[in-house]
Structures are given as structure tokens and as C-alpha cells.
N, C-alpha and C. Protein backbone atom coordinates (compact mmCIF):
# COMPACT_ATOMS: atom_id res chain seq x y z
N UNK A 1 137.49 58.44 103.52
CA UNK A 1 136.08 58.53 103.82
C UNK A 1 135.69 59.95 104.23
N UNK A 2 137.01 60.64 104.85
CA UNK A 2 135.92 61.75 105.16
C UNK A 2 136.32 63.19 104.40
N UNK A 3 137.50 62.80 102.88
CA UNK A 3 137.43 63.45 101.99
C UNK A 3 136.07 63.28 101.48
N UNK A 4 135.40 62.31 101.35
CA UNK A 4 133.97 61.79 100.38
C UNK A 4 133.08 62.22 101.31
N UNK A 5 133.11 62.65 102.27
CA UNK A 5 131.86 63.21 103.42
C UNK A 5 132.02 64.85 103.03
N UNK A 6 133.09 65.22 103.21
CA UNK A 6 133.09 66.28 102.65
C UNK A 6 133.08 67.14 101.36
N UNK A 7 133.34 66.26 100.76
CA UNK A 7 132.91 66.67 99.14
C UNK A 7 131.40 66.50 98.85
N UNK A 8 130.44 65.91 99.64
CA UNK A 8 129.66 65.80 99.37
C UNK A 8 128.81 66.82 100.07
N UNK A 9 129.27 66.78 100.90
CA UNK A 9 128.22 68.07 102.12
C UNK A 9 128.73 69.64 101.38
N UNK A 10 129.92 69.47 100.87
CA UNK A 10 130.32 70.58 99.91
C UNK A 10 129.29 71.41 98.96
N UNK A 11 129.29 69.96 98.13
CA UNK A 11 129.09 69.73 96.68
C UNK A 11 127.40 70.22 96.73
N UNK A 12 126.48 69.79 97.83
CA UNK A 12 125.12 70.11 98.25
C UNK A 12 124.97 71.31 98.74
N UNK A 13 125.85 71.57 99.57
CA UNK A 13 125.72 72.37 99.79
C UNK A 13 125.44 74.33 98.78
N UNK A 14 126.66 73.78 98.22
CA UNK A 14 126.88 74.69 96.76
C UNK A 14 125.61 74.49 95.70
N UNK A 15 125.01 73.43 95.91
CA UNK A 15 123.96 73.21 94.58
C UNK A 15 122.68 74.14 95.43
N UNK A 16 122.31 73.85 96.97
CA UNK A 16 121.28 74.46 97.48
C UNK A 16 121.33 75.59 97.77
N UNK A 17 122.79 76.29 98.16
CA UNK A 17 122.29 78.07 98.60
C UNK A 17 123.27 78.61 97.35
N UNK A 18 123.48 78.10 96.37
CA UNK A 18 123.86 79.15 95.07
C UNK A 18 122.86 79.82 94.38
N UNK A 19 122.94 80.86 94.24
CA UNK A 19 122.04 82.03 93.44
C UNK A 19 122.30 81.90 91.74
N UNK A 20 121.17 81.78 91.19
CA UNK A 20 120.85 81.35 89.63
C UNK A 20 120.46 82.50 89.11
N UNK A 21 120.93 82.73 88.13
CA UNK A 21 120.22 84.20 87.09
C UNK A 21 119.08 83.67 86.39
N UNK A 22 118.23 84.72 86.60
CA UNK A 22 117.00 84.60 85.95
C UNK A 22 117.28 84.34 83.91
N UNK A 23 116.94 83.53 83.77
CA UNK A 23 116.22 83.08 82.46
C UNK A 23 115.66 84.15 81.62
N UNK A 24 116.08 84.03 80.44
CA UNK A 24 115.02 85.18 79.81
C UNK A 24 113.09 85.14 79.53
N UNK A 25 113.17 83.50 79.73
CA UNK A 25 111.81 83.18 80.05
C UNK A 25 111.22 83.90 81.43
N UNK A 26 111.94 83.57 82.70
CA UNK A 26 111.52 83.31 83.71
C UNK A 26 111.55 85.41 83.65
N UNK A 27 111.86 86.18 83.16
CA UNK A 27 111.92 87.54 82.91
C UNK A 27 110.56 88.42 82.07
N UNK A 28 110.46 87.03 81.18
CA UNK A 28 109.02 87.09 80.49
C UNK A 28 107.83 87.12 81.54
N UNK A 29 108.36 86.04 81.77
CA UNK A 29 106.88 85.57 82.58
C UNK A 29 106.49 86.50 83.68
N UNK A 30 107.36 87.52 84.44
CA UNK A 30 107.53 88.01 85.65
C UNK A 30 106.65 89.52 85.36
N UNK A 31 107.38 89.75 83.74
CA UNK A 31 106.61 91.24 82.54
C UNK A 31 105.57 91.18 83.02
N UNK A 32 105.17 89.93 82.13
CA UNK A 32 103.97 89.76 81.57
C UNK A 32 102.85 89.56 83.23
N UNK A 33 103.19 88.67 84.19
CA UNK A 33 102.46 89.06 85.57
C UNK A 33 102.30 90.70 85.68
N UNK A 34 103.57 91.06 86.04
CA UNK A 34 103.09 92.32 86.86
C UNK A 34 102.82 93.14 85.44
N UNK A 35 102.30 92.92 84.45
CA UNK A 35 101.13 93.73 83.42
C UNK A 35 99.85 93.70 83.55
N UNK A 36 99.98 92.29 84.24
CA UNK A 36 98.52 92.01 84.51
C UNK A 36 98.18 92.23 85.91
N UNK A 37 98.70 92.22 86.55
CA UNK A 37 98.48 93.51 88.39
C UNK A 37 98.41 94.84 88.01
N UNK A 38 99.14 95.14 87.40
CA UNK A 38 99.07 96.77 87.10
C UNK A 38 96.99 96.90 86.33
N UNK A 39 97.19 96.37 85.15
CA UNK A 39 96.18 96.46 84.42
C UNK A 39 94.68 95.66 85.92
N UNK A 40 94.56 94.76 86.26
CA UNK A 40 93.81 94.93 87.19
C UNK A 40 93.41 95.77 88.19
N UNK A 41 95.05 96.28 89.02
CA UNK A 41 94.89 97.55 89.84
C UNK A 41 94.10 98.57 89.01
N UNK A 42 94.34 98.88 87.80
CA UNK A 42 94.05 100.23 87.38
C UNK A 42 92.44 100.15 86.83
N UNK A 43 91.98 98.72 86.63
CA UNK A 43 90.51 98.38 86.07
C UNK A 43 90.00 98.61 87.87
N UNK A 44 89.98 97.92 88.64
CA UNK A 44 89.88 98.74 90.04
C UNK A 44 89.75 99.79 90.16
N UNK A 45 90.71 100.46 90.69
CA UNK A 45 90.60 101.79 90.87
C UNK A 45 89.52 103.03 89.92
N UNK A 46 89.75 102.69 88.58
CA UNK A 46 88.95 103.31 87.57
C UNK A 46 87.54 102.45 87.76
N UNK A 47 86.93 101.70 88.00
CA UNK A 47 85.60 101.06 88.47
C UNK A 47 85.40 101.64 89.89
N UNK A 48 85.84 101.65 90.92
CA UNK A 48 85.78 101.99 92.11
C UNK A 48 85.81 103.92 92.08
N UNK A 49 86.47 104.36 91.37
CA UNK A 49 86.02 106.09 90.82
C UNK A 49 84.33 106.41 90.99
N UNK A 50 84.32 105.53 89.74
CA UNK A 50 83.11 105.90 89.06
C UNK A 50 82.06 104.99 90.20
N UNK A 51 82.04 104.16 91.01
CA UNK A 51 80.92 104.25 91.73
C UNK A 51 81.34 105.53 92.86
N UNK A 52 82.39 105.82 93.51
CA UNK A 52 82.41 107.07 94.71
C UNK A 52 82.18 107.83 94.04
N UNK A 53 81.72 108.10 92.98
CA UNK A 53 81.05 109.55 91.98
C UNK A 53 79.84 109.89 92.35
N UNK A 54 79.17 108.37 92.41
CA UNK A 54 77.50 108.69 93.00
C UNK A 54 77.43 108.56 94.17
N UNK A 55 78.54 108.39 95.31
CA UNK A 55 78.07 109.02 97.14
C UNK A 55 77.54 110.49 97.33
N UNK A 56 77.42 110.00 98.70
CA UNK A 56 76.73 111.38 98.52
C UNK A 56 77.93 112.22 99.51
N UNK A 57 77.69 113.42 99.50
CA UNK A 57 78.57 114.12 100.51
C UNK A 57 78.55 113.52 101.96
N UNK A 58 77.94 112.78 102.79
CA UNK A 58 78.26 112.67 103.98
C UNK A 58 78.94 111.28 103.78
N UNK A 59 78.37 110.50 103.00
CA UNK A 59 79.34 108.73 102.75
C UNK A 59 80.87 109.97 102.20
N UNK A 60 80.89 110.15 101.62
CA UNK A 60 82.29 110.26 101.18
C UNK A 60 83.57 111.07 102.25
N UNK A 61 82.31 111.81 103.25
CA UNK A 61 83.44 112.51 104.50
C UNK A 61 83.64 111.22 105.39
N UNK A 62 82.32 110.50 105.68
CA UNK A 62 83.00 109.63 106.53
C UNK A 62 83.57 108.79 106.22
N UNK A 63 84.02 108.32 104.65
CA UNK A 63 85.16 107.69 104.06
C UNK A 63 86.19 107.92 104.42
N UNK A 64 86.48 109.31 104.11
CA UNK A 64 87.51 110.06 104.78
C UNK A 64 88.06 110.13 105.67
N UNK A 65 87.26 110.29 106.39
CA UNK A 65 87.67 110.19 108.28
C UNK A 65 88.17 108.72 108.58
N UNK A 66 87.34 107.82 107.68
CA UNK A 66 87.74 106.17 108.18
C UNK A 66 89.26 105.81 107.35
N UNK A 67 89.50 106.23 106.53
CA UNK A 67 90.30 105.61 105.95
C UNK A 67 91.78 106.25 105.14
N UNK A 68 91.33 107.44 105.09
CA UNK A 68 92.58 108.67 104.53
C UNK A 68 93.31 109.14 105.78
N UNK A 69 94.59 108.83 105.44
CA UNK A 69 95.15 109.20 106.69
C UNK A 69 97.15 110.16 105.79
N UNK A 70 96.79 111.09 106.97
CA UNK A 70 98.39 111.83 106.77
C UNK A 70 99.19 111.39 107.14
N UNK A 71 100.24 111.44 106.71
CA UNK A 71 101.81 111.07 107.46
C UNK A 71 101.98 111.21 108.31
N UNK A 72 101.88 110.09 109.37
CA UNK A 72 102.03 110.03 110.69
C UNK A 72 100.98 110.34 111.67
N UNK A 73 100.04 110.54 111.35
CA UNK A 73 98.74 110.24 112.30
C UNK A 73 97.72 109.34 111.75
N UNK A 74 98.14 108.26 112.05
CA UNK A 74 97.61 107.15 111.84
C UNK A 74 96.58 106.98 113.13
N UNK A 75 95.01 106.41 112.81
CA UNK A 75 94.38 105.90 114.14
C UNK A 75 94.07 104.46 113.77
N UNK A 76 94.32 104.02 115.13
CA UNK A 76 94.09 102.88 115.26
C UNK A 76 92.59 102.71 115.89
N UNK A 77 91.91 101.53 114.98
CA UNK A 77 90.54 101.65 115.59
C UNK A 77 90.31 100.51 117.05
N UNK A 78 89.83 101.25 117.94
CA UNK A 78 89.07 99.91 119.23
C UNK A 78 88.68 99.37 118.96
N UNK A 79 87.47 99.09 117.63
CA UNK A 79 86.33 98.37 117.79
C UNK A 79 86.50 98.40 115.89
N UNK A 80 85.55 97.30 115.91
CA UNK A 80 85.78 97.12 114.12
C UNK A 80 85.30 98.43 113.18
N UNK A 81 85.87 98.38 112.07
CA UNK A 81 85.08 99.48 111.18
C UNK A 81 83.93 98.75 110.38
N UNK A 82 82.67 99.62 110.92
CA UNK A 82 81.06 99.11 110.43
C UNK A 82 80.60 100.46 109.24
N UNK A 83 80.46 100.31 108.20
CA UNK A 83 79.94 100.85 107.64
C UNK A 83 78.61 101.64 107.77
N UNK A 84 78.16 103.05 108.18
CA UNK A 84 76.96 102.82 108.03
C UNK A 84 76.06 102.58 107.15
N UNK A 85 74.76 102.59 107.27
CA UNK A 85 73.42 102.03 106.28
C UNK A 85 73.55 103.52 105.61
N UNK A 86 73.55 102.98 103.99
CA UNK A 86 73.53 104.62 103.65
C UNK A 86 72.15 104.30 102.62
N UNK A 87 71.56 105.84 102.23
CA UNK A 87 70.12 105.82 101.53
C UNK A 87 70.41 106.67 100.23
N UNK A 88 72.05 105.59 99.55
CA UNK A 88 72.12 106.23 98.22
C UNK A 88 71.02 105.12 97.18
């Protein structure tokens, strides 16, 4: 009986934390996603260009100030970030 307890807690064991190689499907499918993140990121970014084209110089410094940051001086904000009302 407790050969059969243990072959079994074995046997489960081995089926639940064994590592499986990816499929050549499951390799497809993974392409073909991150083609389509990339290609969204980049329809983004290239849409989001072309509207910060028409800010004006003071929206685009205080973009700057809010959100571009150097290596290692990061700020952390107190209070939420509010956009101001801009009169583009």
C-alpha cells in the first residue's frame, strides 16, 4: 500500500511541476502576438507624434518636466498629476 501511495504522489507529482517544450504551434502563436504589440506600440507612438507636433511650446515643456525623467532622478509626485487647461 504504501509502494501505491507513493508511486502515485510520484507519478503527479512529475506530471504537475515537469517543464514541456514549446510546440511549434504554441511558437507561432507567441510570433504572431508579439507582431501584433509591436505593430500597435508603433501605430501609437507614430499617432501620438503627430498630435505632440501641434502643442504648443509651453504644453510640451511642461510635458517634460511631468514625465521625462534621467537616470536616477526620478520625482515622485505628492499630489496627483492634473493636466493643465491648454488653449491649443
Amino acid at each position: 500500500m504504501k509502494n501505491l501511495i507513493l508511486f502515485v504522489s510520484v507519478f503527479i507529482s512529475i506530471n504537475l511541476f515537469s517543464q514541456t517544450n514549446p510546440t511549434s504551434s504554441n511558437i507561432s502563436n507567441i510570433e504572431i502576438y508579439s507582431d501584433t504589440v509591436t505593430y500597435d506600440i508603433n501605430k501609437f507612438t507614430s499617432e501620438y507624434a503627430k498630435e505632440m507636433s501641434t502643442w504648443s511650446d509651453e504644453r510640451k515643456e511642461w510635458f517634460n518636466k511631468t514625465f521625462a525623467y534621467t537616470r536616477g532622478n526620478i520625482r515622485i509626485p505628492k499630489e496627483p498629476i492634473v493636466e493643465p487647461k491648454w488653449n491649443d
